[in-house]
N, C-alpha and C. Protein backbone atom coordinates (compact mmCIF):
# COMPACT_ATOMS: atom_id res chain seq x y z
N UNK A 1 1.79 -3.63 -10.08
CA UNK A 1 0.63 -2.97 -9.51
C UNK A 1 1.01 -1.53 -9.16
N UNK A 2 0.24 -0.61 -9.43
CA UNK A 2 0.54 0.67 -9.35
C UNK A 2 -0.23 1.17 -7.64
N UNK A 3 0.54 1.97 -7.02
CA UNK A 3 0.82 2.24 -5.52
C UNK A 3 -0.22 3.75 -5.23
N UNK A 4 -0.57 4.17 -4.39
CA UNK A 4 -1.68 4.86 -4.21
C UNK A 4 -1.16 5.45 -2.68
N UNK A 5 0.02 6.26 -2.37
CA UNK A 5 0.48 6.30 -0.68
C UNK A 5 -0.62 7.61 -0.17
N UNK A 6 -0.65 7.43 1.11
CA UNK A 6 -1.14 8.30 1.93
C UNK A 6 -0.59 9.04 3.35
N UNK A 7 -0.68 10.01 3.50
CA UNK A 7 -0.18 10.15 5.32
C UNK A 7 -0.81 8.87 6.18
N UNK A 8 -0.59 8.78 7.39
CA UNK A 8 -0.92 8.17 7.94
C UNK A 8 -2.09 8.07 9.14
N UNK A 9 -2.24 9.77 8.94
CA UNK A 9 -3.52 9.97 9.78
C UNK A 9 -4.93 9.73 8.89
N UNK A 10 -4.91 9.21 7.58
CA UNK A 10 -5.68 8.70 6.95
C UNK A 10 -6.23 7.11 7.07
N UNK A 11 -5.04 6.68 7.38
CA UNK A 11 -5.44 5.11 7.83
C UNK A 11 -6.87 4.49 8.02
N UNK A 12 -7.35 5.45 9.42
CA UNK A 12 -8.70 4.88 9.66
C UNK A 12 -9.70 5.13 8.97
N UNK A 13 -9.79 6.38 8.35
CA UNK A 13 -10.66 6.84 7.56
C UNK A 13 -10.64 6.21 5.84
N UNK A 14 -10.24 5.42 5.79
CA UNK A 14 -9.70 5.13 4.44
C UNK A 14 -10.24 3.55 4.37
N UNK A 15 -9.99 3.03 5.67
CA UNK A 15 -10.55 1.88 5.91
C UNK A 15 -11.83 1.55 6.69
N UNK A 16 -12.59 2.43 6.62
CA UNK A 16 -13.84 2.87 7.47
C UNK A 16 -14.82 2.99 6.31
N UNK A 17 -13.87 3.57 5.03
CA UNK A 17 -14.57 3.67 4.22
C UNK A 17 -15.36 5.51 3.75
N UNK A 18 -14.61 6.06 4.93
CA UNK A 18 -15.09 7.96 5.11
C UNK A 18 -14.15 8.28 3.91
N UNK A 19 -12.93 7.76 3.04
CA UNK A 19 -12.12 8.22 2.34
C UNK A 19 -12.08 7.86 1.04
N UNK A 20 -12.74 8.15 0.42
CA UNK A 20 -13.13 7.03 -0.72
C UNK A 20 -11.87 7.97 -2.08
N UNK A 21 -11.49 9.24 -1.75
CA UNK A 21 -11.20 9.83 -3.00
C UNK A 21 -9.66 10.62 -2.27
N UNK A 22 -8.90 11.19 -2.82
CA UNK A 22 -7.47 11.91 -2.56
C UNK A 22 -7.83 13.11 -3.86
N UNK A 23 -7.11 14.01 -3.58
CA UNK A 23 -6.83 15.84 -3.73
C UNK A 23 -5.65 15.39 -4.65
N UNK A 24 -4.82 15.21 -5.70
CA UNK A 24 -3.17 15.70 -5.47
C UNK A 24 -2.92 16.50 -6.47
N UNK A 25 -2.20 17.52 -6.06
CA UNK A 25 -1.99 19.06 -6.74
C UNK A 25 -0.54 18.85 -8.05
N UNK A 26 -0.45 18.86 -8.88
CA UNK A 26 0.16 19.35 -9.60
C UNK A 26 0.25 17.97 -11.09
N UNK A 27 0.80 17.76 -11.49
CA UNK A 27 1.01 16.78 -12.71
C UNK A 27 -0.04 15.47 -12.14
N UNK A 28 -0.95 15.09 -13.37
CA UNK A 28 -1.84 14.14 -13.34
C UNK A 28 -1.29 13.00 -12.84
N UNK A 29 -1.89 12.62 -11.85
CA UNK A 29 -1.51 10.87 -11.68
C UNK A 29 -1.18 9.93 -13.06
N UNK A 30 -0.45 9.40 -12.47
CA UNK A 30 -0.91 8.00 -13.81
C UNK A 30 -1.64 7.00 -13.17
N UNK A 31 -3.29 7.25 -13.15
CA UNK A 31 -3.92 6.55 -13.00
C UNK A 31 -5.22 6.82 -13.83
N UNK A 32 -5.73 5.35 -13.90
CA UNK A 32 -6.66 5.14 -14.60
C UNK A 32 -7.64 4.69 -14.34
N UNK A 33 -9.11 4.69 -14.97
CA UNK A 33 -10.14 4.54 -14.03
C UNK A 33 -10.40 2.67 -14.51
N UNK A 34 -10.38 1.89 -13.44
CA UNK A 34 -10.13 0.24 -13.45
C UNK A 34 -9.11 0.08 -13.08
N UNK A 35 -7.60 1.06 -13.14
CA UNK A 35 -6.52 0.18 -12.60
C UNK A 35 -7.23 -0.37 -10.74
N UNK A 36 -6.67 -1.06 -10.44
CA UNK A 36 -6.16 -1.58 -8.95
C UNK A 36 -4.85 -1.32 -8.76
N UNK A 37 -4.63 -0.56 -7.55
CA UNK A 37 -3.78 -0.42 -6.90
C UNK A 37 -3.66 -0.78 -5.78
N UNK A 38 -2.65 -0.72 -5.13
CA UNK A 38 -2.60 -1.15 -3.22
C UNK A 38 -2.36 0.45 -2.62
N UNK A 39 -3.10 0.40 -1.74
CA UNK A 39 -3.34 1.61 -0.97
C UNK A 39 -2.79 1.15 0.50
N UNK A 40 -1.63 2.59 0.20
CA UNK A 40 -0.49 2.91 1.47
C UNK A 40 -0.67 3.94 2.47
N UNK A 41 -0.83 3.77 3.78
CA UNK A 41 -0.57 5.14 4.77
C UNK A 41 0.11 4.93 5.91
N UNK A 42 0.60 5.72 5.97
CA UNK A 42 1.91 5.72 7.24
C UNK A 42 2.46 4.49 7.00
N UNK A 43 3.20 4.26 5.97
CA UNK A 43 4.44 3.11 5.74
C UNK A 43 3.74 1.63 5.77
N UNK A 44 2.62 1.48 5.59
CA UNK A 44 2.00 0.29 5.74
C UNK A 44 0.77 -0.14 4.46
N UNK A 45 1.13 -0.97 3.61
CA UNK A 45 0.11 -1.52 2.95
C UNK A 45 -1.41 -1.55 3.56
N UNK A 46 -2.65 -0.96 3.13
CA UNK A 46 -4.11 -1.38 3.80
C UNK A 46 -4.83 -2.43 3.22
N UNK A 47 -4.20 -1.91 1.85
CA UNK A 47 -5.61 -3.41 1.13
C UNK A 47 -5.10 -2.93 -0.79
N UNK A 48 -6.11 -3.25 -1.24
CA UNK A 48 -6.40 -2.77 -2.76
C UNK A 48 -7.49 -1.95 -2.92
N UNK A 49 -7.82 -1.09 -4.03
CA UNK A 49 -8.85 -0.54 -4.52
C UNK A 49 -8.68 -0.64 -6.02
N UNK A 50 -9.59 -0.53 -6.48
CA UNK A 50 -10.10 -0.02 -7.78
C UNK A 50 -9.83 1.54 -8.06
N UNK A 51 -9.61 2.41 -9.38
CA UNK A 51 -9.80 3.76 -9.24
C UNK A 51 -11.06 3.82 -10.16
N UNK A 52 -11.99 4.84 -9.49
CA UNK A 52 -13.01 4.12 -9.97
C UNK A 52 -13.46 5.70 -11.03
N UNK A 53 -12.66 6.95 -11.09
CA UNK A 53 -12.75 7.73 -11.45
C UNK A 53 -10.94 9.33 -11.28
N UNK A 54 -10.80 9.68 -12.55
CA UNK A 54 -9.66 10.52 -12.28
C UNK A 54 -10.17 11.98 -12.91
N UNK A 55 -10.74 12.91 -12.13
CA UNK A 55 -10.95 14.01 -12.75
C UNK A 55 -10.27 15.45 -12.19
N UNK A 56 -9.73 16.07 -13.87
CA UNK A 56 -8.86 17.07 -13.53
C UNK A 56 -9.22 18.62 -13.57
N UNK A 57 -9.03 19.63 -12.61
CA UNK A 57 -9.51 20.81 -12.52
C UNK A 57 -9.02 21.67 -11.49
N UNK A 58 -8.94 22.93 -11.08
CA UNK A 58 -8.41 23.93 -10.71
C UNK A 58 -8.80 23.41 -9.40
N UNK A 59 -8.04 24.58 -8.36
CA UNK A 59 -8.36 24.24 -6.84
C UNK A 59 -9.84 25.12 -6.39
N UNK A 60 -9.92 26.48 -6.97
CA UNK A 60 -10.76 26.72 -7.30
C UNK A 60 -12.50 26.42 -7.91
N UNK A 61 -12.03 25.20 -8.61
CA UNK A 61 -13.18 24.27 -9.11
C UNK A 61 -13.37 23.01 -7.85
N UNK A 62 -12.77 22.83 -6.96
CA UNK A 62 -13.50 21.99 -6.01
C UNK A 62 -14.49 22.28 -5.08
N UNK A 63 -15.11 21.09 -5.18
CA UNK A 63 -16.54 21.03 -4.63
C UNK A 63 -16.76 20.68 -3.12
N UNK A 64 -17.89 21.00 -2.61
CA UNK A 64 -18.03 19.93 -1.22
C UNK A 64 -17.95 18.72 -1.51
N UNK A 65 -18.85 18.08 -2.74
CA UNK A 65 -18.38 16.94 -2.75
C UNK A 65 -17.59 16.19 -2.95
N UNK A 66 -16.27 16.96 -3.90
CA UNK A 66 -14.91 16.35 -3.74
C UNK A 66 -14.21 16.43 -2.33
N UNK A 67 -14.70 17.16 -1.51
CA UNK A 67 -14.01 17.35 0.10
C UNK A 67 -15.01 16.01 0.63
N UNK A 68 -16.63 15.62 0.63
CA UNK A 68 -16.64 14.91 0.98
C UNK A 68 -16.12 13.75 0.93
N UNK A 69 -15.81 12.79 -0.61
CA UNK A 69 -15.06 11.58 -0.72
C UNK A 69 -14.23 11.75 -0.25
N UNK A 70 -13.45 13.11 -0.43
CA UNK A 70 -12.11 12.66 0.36
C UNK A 70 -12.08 12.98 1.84
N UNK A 71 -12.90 12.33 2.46
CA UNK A 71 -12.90 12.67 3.39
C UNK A 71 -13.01 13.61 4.75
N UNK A 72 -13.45 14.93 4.08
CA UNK A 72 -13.26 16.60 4.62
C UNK A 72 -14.73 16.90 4.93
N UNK A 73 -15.07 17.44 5.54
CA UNK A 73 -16.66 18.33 6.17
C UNK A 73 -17.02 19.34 5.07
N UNK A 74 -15.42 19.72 4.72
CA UNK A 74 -16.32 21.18 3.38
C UNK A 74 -15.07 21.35 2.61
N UNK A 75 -15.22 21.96 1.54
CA UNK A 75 -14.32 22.29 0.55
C UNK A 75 -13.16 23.16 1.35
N UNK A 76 -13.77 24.33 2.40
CA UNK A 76 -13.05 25.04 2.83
C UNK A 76 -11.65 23.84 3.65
N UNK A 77 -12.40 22.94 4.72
CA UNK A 77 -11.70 22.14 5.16
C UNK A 77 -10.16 21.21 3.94
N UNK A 78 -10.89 21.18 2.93
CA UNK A 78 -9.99 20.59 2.33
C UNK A 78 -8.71 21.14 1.59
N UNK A 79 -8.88 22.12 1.17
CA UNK A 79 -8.37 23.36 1.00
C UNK A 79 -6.92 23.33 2.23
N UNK A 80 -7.71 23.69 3.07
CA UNK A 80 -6.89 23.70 4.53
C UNK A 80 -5.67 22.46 4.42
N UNK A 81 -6.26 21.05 4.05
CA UNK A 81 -5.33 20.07 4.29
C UNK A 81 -4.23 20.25 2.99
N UNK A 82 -5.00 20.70 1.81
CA UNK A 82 -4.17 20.35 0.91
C UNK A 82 -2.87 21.26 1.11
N UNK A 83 -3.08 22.56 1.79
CA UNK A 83 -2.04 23.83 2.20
C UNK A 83 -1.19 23.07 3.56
N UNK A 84 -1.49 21.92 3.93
CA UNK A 84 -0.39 21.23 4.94
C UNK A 84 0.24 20.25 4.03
N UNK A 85 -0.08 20.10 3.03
CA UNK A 85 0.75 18.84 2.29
C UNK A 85 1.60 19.23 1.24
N UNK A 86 1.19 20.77 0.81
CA UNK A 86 1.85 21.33 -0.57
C UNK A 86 2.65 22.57 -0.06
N UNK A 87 3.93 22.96 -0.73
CA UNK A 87 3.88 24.32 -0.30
C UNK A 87 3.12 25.77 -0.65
N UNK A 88 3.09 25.61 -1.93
CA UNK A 88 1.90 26.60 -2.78
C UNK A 88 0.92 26.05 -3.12
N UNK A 89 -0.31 26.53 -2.79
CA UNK A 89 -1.54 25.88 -3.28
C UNK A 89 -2.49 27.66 -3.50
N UNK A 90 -2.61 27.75 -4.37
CA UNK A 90 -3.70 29.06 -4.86
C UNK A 90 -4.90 28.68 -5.84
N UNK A 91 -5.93 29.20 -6.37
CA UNK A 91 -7.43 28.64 -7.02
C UNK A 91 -6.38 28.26 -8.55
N UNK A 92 -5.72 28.77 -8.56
CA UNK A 92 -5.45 28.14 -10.22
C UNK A 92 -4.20 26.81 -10.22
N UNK A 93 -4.16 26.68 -9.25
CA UNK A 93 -3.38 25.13 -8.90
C UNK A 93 -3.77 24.21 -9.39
N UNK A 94 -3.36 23.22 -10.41
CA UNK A 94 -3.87 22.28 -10.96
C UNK A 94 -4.30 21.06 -9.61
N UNK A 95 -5.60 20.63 -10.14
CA UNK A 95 -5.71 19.57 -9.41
C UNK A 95 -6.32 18.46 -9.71
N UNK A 96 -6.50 17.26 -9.12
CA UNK A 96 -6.69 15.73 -9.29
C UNK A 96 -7.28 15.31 -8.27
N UNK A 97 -8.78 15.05 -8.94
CA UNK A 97 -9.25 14.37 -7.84
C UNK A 97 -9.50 12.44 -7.96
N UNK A 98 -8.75 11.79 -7.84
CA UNK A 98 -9.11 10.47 -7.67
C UNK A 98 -9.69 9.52 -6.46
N UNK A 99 -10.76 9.24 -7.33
CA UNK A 99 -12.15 8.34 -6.14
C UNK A 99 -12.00 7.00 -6.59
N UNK A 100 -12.14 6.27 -5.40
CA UNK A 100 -11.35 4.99 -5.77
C UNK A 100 -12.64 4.13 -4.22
N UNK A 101 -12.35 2.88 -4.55
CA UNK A 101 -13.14 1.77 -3.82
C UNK A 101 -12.54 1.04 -3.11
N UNK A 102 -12.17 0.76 -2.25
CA UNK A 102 -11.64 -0.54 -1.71
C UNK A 102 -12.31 -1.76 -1.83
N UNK A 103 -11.49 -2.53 -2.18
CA UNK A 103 -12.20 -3.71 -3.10
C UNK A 103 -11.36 -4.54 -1.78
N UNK A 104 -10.17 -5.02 -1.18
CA UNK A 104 -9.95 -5.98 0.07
C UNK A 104 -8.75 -5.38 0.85
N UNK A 105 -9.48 -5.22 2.19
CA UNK A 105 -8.65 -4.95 3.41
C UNK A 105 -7.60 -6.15 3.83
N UNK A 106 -6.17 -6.21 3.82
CA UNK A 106 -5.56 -6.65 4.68
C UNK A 106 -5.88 -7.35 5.59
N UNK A 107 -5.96 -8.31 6.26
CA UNK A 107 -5.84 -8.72 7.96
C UNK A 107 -5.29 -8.43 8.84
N UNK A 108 -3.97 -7.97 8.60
CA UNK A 108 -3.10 -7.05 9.31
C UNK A 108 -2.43 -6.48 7.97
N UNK A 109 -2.43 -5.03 8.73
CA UNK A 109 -1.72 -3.77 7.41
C UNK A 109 -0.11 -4.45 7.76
N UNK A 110 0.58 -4.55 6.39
CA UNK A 110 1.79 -5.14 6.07
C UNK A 110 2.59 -4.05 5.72
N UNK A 111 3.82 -3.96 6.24
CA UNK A 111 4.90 -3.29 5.88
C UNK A 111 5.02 -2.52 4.67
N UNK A 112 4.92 -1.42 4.17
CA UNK A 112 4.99 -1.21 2.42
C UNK A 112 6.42 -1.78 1.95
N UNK A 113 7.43 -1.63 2.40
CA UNK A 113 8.86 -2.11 1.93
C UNK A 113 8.37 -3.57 2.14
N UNK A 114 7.37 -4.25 2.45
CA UNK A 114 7.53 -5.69 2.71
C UNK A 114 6.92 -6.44 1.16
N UNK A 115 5.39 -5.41 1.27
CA UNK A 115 4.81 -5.84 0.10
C UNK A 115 5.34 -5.51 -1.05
N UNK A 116 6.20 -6.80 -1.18
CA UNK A 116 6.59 -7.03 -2.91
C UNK A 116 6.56 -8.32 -3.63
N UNK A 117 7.24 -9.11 -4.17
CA UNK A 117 7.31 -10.67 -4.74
C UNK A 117 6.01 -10.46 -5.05
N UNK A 118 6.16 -9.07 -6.31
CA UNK A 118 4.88 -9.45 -7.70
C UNK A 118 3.58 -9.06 -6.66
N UNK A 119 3.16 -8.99 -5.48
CA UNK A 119 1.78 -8.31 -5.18
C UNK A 119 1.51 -9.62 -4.54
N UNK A 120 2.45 -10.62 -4.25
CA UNK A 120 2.17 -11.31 -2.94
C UNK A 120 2.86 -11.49 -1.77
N UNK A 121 1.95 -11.56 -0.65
CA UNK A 121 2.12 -10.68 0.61
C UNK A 121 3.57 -11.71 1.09
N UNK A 122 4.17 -11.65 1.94
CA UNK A 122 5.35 -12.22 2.48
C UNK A 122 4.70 -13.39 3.49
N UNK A 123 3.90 -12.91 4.14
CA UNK A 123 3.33 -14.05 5.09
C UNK A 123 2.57 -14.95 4.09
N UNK A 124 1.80 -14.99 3.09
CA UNK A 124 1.44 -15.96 2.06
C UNK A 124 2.33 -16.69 1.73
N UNK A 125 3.52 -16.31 0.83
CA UNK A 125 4.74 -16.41 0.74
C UNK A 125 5.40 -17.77 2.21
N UNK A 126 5.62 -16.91 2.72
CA UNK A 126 6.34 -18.17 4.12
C UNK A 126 5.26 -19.28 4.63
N UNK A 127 4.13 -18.75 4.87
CA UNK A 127 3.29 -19.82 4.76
C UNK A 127 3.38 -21.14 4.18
N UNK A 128 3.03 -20.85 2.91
CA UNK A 128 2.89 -21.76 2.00
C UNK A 128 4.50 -22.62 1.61
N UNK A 129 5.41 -21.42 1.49
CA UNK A 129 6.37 -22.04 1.53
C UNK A 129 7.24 -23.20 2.94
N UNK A 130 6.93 -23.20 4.19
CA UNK A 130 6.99 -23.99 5.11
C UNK A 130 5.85 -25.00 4.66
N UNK A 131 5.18 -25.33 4.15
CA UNK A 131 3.91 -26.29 3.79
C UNK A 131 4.35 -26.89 2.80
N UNK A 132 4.92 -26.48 1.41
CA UNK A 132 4.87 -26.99 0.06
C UNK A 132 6.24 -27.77 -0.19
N UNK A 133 7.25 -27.12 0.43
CA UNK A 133 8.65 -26.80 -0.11
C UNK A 133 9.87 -27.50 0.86
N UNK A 134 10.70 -28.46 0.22
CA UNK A 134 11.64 -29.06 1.15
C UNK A 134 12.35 -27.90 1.06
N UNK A 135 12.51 -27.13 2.32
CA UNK A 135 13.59 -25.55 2.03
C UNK A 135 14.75 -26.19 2.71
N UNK A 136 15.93 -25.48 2.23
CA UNK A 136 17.19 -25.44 3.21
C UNK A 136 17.07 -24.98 4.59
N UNK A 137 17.67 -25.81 5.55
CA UNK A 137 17.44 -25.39 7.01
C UNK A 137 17.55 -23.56 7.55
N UNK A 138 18.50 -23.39 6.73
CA UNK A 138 18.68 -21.61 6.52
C UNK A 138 17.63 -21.06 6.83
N UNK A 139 17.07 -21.38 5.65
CA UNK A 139 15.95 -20.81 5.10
C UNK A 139 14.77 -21.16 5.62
N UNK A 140 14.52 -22.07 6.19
CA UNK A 140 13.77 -22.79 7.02
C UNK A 140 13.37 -21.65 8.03
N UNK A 141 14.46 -21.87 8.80
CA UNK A 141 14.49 -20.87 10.20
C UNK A 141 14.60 -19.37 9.92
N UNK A 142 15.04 -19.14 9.07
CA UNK A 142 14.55 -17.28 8.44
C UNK A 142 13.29 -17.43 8.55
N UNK A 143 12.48 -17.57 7.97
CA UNK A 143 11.20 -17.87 7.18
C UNK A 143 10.03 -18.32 8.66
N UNK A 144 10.61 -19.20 9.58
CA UNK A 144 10.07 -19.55 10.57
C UNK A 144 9.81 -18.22 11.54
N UNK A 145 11.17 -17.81 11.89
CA UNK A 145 11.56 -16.80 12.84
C UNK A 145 10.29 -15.51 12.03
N UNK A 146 10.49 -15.29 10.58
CA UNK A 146 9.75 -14.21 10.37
C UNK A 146 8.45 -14.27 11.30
N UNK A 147 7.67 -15.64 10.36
CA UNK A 147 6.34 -15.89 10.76
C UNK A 147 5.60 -15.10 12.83
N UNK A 148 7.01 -15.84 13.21
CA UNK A 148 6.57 -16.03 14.73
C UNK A 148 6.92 -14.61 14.82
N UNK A 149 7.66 -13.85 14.31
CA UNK A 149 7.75 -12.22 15.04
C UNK A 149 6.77 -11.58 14.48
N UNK A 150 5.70 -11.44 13.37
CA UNK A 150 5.39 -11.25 12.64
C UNK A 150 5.74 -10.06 11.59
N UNK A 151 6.65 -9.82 11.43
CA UNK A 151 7.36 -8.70 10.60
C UNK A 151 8.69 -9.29 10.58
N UNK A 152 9.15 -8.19 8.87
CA UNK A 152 10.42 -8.53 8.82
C UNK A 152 11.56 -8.04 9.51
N UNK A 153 11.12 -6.21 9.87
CA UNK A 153 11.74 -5.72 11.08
C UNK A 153 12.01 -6.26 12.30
N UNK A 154 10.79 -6.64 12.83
CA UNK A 154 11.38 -7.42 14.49
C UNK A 154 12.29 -8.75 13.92
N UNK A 155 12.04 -9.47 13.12
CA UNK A 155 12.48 -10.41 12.76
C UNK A 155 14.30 -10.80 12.40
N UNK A 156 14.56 -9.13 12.04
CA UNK A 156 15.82 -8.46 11.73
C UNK A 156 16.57 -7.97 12.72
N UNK A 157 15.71 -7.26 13.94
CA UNK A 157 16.40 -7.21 15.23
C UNK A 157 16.31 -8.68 16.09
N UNK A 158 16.04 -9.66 15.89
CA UNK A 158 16.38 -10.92 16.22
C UNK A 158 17.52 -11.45 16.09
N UNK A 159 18.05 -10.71 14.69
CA UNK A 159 19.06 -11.50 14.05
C UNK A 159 20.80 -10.55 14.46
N UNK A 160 20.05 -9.90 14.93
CA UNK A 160 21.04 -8.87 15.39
C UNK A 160 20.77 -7.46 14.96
N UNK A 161 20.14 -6.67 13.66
CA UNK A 161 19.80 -5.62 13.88
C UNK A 161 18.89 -4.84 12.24
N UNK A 162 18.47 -4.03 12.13
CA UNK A 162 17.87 -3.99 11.06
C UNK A 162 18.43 -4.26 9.56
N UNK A 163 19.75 -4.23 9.34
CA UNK A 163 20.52 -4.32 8.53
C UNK A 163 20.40 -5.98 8.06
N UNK A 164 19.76 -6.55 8.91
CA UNK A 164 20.06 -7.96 8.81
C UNK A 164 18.33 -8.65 7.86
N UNK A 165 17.72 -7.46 7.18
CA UNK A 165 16.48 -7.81 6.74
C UNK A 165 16.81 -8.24 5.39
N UNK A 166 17.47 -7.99 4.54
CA UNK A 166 18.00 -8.91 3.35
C UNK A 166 18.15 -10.65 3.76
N UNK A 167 18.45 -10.82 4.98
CA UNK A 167 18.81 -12.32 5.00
C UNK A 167 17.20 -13.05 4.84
N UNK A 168 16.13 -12.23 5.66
CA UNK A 168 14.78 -12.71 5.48
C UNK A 168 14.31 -12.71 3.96
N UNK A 169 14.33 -11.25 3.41
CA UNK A 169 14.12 -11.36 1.98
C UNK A 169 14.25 -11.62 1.30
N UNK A 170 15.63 -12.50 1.28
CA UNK A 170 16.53 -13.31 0.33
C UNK A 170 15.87 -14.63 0.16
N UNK A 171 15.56 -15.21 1.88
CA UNK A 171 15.08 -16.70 1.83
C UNK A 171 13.33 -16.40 1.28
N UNK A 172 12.72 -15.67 1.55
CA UNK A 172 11.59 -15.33 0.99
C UNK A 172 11.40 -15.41 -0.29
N UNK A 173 12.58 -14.39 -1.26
CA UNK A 173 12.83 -14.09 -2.52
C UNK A 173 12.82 -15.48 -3.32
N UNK A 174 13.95 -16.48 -2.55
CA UNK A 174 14.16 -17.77 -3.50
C UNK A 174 12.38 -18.96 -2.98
N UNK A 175 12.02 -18.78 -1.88
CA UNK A 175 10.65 -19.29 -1.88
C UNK A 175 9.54 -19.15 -2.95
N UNK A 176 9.67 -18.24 -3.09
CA UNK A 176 8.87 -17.61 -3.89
C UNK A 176 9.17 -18.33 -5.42
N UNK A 177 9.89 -17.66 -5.61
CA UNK A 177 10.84 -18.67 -6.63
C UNK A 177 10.54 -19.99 -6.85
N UNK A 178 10.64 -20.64 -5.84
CA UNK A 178 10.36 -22.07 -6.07
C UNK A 178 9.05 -22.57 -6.50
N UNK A 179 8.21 -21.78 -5.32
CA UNK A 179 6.74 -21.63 -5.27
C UNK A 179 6.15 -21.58 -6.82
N UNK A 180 6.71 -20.43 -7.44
CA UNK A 180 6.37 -20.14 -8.95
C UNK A 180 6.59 -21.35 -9.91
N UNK A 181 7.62 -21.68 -9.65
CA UNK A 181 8.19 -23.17 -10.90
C UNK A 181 7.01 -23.70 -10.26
N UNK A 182 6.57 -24.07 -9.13
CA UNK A 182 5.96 -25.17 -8.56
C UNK A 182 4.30 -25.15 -9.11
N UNK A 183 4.33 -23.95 -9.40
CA UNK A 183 2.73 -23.81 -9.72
C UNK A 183 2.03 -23.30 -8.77
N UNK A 184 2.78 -23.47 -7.15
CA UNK A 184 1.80 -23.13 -6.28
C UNK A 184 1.48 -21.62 -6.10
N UNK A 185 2.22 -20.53 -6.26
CA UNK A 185 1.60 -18.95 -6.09
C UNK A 185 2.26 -18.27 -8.08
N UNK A 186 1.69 -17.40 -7.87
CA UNK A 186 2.08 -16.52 -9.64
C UNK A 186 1.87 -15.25 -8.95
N UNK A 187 2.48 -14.43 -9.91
CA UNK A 187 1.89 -12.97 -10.26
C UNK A 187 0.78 -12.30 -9.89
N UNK A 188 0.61 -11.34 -8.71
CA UNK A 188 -0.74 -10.90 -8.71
C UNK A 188 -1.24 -9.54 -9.16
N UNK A 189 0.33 -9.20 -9.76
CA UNK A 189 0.17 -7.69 -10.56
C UNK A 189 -0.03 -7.94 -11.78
């Protein structure tokens, strides 16, 4: 699944639905209009979208209404943000505007380093795996401990300190694993 990151003062606006589109200045995305991606801000998975459009043109050529999807009051405003995110930005700056949909919000925004195993979430993952799966006691209590801290970070300073998040991902990694032979979760990229 192809990744879509954001700052993080976008968060609310993105999931409110005020942010439907992103600015980004220089070499075309590789995106396409139908992919789905998972949409990231401030280090945290929000959900998926659709891209529901990728059109390319000068900085110069933006509109209010490309400042509105993406979220901005006026072109001038947007302008403004894109000169906090880039170091050079002038009217002949290539630019990209991609407008995109959110198609499903999260229940709780998930870790971006968390969301991986193919585009399914880790708490799906341990879930199902405490339900389906005779696990090794190890693995058992990794997998348990995650659940109840709810992250793999706190879950890692449990264990003594962040360094210790491979031991969660590992028992996750082979769940998953099993899960797959088993039939019970697949691929969601």
């Amino acid at each position: 699944m192809k990744h879509l990151e954001f700052d993080g003062r976008y968060a609310e606006a993105i999931l409110k639905g005020k942010k439907r589109a992103t600015v980004r200045l220089g070499r075309r995305p590789n995106l396409r209009e139908g992919d789905t991606v998972l949409i990231h801000a401030g280090g945290y998975a929000l959900g998926k979208a659709v891209i529901e459009r990728v059109e390319s043109k000068t900085v110069k050529e933006l509109t209010d209404e490309d400042a509105f999807l993406d979220g901005f009051s006026s072109r001038e405003e947007l302008i403004e943000a894109l000169k906090e995110h880039y170091k050079y930005v002038n009217d002949d700056s290539k630019a990209h505007v991609v407008v995109f949909r959110l198609v499903e919000k999260f229940d709780k925004p998930v870790m971006s380093s968390d969301y991986a195993y193919e585009g399914n979430l880790p708490v799906e993952i341990a879930e199902k795996a405490l339900k389906y799966l005779d696990l090794p006691e190890e693995d058992r209590k990794l997998i348990e401990l995650f659940l109840k801290t709810g992250s793999l970070r706190k879950a890692a300073y449990r264990l003594g300190g962040l360094n210790k998040r491979y031991l969660i991902r590992d028992a996750l990694r082979r769940a998953y694993e099993e899960l797959k032979k088993k039939g019970i979760m697949g691929s969601k990229v």
